[in-house]
PDB file of N, CA and C in Angstrom:
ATOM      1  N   UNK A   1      15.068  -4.244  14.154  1.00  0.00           N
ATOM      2  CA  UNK A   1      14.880  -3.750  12.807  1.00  0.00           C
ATOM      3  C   UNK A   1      16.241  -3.417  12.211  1.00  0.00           C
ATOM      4  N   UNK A   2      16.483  -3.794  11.133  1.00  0.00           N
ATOM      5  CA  UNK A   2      17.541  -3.304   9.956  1.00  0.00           C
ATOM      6  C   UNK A   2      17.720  -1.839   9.752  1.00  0.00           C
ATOM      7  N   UNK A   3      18.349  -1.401   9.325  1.00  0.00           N
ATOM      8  CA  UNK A   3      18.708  -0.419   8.900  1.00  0.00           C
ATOM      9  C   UNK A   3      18.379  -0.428   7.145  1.00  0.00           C
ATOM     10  N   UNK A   4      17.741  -1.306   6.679  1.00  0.00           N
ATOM     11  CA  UNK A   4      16.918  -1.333   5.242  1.00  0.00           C
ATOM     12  C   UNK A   4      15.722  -0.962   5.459  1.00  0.00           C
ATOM     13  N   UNK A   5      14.477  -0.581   4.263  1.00  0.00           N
ATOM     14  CA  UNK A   5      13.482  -0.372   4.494  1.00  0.00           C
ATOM     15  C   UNK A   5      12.431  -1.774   5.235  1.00  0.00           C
ATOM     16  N   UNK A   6      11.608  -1.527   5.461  1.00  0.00           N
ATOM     17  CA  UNK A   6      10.591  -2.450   6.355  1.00  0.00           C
ATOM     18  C   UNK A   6       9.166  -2.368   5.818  1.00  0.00           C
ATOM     19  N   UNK A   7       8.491  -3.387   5.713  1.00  0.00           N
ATOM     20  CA  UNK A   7       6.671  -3.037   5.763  1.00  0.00           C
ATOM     21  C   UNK A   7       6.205  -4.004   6.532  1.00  0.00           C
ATOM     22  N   UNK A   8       5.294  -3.617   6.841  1.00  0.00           N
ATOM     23  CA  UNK A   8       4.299  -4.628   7.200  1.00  0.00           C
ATOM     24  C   UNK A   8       2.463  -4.099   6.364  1.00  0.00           C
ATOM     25  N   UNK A   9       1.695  -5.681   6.663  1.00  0.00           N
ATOM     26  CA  UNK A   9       0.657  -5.124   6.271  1.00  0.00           C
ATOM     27  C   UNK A   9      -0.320  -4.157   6.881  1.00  0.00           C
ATOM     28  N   UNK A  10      -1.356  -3.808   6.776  1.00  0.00           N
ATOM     29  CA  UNK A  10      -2.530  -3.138   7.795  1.00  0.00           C
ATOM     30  C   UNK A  10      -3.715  -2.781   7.459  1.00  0.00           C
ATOM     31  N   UNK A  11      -4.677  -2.352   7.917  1.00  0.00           N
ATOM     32  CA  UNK A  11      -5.926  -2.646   7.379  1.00  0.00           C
ATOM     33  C   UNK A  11      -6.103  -1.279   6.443  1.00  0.00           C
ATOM     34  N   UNK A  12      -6.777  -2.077   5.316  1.00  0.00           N
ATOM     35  CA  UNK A  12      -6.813  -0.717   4.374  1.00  0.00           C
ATOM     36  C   UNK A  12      -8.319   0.054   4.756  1.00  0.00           C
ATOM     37  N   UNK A  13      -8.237   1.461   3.969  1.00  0.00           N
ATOM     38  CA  UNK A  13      -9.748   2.621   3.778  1.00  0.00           C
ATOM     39  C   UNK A  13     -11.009   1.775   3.520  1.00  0.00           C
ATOM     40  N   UNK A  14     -10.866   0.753   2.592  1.00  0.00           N
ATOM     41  CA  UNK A  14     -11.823   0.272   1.951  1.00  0.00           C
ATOM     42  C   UNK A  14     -11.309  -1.229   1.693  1.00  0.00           C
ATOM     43  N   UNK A  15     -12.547  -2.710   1.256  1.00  0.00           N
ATOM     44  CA  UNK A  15     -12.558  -3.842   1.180  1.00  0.00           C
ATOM     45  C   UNK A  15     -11.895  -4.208  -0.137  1.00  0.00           C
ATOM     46  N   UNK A  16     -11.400  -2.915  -1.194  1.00  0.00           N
ATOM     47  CA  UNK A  16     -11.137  -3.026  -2.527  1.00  0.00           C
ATOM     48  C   UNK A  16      -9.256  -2.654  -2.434  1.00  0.00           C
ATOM     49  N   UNK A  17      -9.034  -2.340  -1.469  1.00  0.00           N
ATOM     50  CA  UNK A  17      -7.428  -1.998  -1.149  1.00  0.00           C
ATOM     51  C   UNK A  17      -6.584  -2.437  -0.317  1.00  0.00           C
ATOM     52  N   UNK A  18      -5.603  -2.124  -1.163  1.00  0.00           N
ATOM     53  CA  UNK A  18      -4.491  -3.238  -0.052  1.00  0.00           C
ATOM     54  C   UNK A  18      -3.793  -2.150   0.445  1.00  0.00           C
ATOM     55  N   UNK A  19      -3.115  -2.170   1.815  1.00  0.00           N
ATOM     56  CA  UNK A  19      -2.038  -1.183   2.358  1.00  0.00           C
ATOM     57  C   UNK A  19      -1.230  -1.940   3.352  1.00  0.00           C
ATOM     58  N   UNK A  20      -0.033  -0.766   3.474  1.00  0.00           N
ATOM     59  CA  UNK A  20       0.969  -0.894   4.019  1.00  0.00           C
ATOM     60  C   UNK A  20       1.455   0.140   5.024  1.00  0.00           C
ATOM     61  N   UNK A  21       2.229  -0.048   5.806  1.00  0.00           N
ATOM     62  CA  UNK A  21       3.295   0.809   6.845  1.00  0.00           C
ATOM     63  C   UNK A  21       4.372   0.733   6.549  1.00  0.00           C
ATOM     64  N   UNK A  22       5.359   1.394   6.129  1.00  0.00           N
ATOM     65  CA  UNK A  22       6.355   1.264   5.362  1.00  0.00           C
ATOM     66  C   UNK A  22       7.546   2.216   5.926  1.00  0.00           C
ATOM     67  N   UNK A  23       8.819   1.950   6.797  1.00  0.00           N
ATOM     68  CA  UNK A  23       9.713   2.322   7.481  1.00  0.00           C
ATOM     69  C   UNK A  23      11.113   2.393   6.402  1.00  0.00           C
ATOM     70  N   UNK A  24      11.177   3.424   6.206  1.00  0.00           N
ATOM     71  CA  UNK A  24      12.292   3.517   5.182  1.00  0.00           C
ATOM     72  C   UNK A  24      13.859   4.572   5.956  1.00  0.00           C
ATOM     73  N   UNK A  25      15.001   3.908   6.048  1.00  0.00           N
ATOM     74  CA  UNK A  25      15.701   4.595   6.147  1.00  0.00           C
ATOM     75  C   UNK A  25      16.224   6.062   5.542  1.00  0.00           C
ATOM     76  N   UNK A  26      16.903   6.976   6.279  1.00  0.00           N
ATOM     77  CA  UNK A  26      17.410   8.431   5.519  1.00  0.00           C
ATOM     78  C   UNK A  26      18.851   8.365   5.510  1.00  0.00           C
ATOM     79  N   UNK A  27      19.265   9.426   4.773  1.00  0.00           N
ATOM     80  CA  UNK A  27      20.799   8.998   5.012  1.00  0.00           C
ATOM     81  C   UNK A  27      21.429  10.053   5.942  1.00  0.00           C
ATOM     82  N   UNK A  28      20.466  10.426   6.543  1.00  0.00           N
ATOM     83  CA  UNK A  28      21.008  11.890   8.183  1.00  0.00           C
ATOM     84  C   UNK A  28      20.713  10.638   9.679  1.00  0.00           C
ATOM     85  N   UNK A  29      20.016   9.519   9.155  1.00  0.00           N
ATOM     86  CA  UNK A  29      20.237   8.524  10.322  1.00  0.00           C
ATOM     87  C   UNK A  29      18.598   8.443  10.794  1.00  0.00           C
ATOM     88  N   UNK A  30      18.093   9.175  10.045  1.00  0.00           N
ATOM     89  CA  UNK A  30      16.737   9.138  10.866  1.00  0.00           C
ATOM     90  C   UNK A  30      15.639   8.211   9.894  1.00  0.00           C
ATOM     91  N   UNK A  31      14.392   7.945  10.242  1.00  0.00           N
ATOM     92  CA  UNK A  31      13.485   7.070   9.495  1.00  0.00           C
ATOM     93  C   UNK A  31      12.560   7.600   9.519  1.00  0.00           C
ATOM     94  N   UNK A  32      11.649   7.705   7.863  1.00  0.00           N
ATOM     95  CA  UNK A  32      10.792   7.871   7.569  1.00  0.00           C
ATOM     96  C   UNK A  32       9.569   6.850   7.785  1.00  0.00           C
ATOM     97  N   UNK A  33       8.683   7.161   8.370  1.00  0.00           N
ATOM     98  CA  UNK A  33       7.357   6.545   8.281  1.00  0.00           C
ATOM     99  C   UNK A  33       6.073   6.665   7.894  1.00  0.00           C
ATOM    100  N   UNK A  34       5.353   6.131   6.564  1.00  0.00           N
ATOM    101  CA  UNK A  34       4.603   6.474   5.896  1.00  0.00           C
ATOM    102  C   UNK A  34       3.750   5.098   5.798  1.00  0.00           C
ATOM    103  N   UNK A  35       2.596   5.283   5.279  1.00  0.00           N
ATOM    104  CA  UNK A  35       1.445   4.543   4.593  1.00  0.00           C
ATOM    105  C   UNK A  35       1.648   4.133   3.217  1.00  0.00           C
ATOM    106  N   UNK A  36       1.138   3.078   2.517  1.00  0.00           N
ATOM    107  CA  UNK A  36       0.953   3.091   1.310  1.00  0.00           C
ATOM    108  C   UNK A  36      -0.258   2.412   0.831  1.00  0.00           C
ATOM    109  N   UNK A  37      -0.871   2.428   0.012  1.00  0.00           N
ATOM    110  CA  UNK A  37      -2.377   2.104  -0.617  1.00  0.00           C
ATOM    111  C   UNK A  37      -2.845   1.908  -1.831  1.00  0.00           C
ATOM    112  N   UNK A  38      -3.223   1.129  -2.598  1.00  0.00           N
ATOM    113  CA  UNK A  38      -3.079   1.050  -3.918  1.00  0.00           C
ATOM    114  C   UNK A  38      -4.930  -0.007  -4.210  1.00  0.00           C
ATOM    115  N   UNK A  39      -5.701   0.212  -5.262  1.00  0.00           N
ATOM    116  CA  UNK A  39      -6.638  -0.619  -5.426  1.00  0.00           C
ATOM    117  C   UNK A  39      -6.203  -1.784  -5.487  1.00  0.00           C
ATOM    118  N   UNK A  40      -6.902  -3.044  -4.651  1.00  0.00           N
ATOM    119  CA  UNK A  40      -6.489  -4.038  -4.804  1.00  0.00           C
ATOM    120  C   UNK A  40      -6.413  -5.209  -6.238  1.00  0.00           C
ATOM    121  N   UNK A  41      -7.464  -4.792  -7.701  1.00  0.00           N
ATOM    122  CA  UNK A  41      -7.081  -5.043  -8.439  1.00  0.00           C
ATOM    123  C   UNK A  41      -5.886  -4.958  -9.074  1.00  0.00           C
ATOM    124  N   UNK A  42      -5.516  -3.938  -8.725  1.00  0.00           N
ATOM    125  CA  UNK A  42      -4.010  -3.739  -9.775  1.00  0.00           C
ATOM    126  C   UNK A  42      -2.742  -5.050  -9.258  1.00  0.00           C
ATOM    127  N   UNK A  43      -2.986  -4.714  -7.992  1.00  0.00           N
ATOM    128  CA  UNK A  43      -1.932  -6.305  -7.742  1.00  0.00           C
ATOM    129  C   UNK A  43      -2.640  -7.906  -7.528  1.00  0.00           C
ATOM    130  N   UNK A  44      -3.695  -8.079  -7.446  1.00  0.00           N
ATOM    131  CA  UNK A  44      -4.261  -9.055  -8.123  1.00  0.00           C
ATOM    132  C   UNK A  44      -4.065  -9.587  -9.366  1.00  0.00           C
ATOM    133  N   UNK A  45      -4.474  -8.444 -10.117  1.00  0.00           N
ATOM    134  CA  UNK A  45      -4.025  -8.478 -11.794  1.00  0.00           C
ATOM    135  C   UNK A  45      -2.838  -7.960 -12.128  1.00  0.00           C
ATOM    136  N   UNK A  46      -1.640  -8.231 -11.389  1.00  0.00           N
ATOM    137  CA  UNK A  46      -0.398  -7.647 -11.632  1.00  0.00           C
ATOM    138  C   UNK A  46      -0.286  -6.765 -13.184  1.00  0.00           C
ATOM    139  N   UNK A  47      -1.039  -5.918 -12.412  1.00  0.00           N
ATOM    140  CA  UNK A  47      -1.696  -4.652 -13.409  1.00  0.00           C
ATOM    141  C   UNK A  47      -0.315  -3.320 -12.779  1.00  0.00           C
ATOM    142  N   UNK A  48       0.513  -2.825 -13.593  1.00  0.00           N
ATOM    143  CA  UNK A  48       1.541  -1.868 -13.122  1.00  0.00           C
ATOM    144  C   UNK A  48       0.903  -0.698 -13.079  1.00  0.00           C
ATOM    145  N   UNK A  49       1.032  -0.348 -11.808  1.00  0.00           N
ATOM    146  CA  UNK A  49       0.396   1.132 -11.436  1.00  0.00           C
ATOM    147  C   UNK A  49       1.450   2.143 -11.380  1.00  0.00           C
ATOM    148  N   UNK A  50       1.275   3.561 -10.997  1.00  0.00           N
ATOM    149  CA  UNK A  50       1.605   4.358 -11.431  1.00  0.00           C
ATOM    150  C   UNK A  50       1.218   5.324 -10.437  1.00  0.00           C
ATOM    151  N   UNK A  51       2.078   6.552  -9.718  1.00  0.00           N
ATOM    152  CA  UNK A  51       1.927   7.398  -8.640  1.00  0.00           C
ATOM    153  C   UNK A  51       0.765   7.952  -8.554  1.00  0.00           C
ATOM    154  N   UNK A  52       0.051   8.148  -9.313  1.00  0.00           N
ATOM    155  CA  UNK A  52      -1.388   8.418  -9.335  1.00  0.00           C
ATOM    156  C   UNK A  52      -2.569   7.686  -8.922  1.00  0.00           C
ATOM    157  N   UNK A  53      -2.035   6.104  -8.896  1.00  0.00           N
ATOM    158  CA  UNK A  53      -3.091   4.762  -8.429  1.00  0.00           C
ATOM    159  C   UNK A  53      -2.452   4.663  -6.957  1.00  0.00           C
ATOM    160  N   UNK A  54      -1.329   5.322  -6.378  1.00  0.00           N
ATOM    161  CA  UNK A  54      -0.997   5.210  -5.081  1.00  0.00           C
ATOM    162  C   UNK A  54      -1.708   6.377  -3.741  1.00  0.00           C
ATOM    163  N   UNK A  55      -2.111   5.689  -2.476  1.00  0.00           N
ATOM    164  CA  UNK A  55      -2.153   6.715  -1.852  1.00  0.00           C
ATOM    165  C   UNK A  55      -1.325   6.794  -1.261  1.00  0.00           C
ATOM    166  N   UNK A  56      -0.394   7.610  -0.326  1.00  0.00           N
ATOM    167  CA  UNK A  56       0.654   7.629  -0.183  1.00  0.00           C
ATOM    168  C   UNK A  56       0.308   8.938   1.474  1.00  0.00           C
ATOM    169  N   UNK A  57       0.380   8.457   2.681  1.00  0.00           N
ATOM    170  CA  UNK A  57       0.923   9.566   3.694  1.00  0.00           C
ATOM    171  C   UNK A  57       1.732   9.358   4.511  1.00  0.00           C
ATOM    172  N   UNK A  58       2.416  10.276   4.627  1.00  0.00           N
ATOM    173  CA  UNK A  58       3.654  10.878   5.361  1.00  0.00           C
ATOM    174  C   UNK A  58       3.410  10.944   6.893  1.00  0.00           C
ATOM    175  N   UNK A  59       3.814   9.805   7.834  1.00  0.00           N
ATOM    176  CA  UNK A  59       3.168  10.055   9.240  1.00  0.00           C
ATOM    177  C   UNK A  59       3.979  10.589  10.032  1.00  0.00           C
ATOM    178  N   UNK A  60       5.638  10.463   9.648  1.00  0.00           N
ATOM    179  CA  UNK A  60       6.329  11.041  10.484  1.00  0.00           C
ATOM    180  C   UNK A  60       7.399  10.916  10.126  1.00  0.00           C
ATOM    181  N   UNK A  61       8.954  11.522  10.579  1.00  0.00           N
ATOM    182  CA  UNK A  61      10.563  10.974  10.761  1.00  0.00           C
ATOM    183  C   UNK A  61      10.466  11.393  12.150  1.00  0.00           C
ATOM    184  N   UNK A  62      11.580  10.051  12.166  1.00  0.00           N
ATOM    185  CA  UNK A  62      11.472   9.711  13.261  1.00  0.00           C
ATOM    186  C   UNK A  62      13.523   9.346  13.773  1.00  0.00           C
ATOM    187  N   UNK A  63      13.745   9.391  15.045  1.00  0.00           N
ATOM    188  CA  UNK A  63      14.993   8.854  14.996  1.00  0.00           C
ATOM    189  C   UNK A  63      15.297   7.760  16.138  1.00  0.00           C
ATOM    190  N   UNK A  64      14.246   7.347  16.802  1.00  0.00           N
ATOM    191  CA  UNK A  64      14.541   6.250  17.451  1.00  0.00           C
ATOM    192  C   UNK A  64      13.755   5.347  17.103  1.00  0.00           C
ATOM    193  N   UNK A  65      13.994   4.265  17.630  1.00  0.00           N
ATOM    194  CA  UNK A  65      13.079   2.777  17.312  1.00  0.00           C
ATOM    195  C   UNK A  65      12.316   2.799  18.241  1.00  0.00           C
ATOM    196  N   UNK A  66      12.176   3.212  19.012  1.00  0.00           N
ATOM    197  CA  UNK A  66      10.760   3.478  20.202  1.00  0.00           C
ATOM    198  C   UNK A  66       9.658   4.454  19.710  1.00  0.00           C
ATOM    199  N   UNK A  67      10.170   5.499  18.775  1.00  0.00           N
ATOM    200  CA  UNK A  67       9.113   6.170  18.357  1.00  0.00           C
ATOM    201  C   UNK A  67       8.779   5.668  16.812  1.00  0.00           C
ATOM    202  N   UNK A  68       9.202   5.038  16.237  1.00  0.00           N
ATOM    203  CA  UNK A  68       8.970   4.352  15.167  1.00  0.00           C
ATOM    204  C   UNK A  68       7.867   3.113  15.647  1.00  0.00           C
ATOM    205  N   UNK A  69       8.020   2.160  16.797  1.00  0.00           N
ATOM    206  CA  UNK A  69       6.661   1.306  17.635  1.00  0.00           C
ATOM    207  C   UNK A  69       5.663   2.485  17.354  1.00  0.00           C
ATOM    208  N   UNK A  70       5.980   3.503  18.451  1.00  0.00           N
ATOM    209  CA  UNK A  70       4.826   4.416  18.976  1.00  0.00           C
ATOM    210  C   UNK A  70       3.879   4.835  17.555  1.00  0.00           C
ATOM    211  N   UNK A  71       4.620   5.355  16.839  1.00  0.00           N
ATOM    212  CA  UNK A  71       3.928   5.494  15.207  1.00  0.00           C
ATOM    213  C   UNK A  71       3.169   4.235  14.456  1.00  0.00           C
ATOM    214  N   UNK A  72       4.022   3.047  14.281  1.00  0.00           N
ATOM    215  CA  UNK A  72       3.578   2.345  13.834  1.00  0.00           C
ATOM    216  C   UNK A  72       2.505   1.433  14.361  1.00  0.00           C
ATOM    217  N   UNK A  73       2.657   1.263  16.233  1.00  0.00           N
ATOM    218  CA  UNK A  73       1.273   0.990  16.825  1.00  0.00           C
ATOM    219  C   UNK A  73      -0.038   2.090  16.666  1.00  0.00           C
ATOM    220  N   UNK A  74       0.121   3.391  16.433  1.00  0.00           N
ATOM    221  CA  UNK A  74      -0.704   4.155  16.740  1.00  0.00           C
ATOM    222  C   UNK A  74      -1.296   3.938  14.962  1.00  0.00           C
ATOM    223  N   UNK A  75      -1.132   3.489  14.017  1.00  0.00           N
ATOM    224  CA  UNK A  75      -1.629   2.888  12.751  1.00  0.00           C
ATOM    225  C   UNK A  75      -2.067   1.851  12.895  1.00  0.00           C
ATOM    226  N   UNK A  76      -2.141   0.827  13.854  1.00  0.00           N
ATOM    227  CA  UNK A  76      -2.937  -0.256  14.342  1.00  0.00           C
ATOM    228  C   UNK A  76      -1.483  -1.366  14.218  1.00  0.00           C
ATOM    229  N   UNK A  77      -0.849  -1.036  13.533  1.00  0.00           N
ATOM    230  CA  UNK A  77       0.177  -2.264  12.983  1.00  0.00           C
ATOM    231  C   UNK A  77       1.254  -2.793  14.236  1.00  0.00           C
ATOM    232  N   UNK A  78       1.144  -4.128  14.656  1.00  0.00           N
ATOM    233  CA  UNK A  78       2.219  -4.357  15.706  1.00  0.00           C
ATOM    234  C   UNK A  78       3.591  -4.327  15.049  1.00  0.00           C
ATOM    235  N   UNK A  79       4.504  -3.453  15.521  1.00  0.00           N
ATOM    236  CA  UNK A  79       6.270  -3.289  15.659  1.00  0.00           C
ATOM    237  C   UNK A  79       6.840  -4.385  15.222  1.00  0.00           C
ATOM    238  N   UNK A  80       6.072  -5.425  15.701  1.00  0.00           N
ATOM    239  CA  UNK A  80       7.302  -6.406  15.242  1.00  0.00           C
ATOM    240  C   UNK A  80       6.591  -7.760  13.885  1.00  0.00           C
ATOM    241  N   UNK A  81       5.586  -6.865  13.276  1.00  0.00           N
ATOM    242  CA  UNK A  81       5.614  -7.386  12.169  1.00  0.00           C
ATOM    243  C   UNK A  81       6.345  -6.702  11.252  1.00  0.00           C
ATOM    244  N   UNK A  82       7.139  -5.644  11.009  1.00  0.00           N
ATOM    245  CA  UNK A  82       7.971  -5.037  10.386  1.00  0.00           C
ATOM    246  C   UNK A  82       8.530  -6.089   9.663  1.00  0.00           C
ATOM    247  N   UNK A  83       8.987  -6.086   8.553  1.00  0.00           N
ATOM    248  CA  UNK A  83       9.761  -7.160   7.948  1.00  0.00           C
ATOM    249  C   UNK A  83      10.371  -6.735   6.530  1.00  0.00           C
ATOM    250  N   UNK A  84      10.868  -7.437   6.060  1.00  0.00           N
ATOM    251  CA  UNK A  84      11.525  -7.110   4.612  1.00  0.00           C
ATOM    252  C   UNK A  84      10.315  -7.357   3.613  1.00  0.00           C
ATOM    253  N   UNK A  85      10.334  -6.038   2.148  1.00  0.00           N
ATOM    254  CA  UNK A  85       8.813  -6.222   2.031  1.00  0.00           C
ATOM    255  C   UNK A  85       8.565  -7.398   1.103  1.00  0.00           C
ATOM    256  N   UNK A  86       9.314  -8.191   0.668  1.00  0.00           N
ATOM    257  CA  UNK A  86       8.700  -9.580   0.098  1.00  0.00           C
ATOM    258  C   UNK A  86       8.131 -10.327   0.696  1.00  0.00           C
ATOM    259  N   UNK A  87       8.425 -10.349   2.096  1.00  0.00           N
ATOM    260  CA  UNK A  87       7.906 -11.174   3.379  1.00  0.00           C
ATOM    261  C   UNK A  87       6.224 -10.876   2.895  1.00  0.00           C
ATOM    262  N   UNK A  88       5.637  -9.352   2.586  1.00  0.00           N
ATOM    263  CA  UNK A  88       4.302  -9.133   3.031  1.00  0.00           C
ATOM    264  C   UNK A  88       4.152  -8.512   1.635  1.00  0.00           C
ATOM    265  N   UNK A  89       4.445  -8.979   0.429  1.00  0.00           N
ATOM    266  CA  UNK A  89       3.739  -8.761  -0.641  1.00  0.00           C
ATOM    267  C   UNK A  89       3.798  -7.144  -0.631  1.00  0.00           C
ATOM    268  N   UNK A  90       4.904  -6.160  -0.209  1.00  0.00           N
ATOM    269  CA  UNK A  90       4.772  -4.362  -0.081  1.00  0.00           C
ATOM    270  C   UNK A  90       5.600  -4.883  -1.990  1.00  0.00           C
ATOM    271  N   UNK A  91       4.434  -3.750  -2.595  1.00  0.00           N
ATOM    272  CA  UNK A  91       5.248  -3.862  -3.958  1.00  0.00           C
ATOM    273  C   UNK A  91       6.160  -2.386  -4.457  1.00  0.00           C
ATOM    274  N   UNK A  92       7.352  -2.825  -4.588  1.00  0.00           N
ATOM    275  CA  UNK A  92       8.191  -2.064  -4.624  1.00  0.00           C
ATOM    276  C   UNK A  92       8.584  -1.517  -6.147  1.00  0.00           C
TER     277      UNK A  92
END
């Protein structure tokens, strides 16, 4: 993994949403790891949403890449789909 942010996809709450795992660097060296969630119309219909159409949780910081797996497997998502988020449609 980079030292840039990362997503991969993962299974969303519901059949109407899209989500993400989303590994974002800090600038103390450590990485944030969070969720993201949004109705899946809005990016279908490249409809611009707004922090309020996001769900958004906070799963952890983290400072190694072993506990960043451990987090991101324990969200169902395999480690090494991590990728840059154009790779997986994460809308930024």
């Amino acid at each position: 993994m980079t030292k840039a942010l990362v997503s991969a996809r993962r299974k969303a709450s519901s059949p109407d949403r899209y989500a993400w795992v989303w590994v974002s660097p800090l600038r103390d060296g450590t990485f944030k790891v969070s969720t993201f969630e949004i109705p899946r119309r809005l990016a279908d219909e490249n409809i611009c949403f707004f922090e309020e159409d996001i769900d958004r949780v906070h799963i952890g910081t983290v400072s190694k890449m072993a506990e960043i797996d451990e987090l991101v497997e324990g969200l169902g998502v395999d480690p090494d789909e991590l990728d840059a988020p154009w790779h997986n449609d994460f809308p930024l």
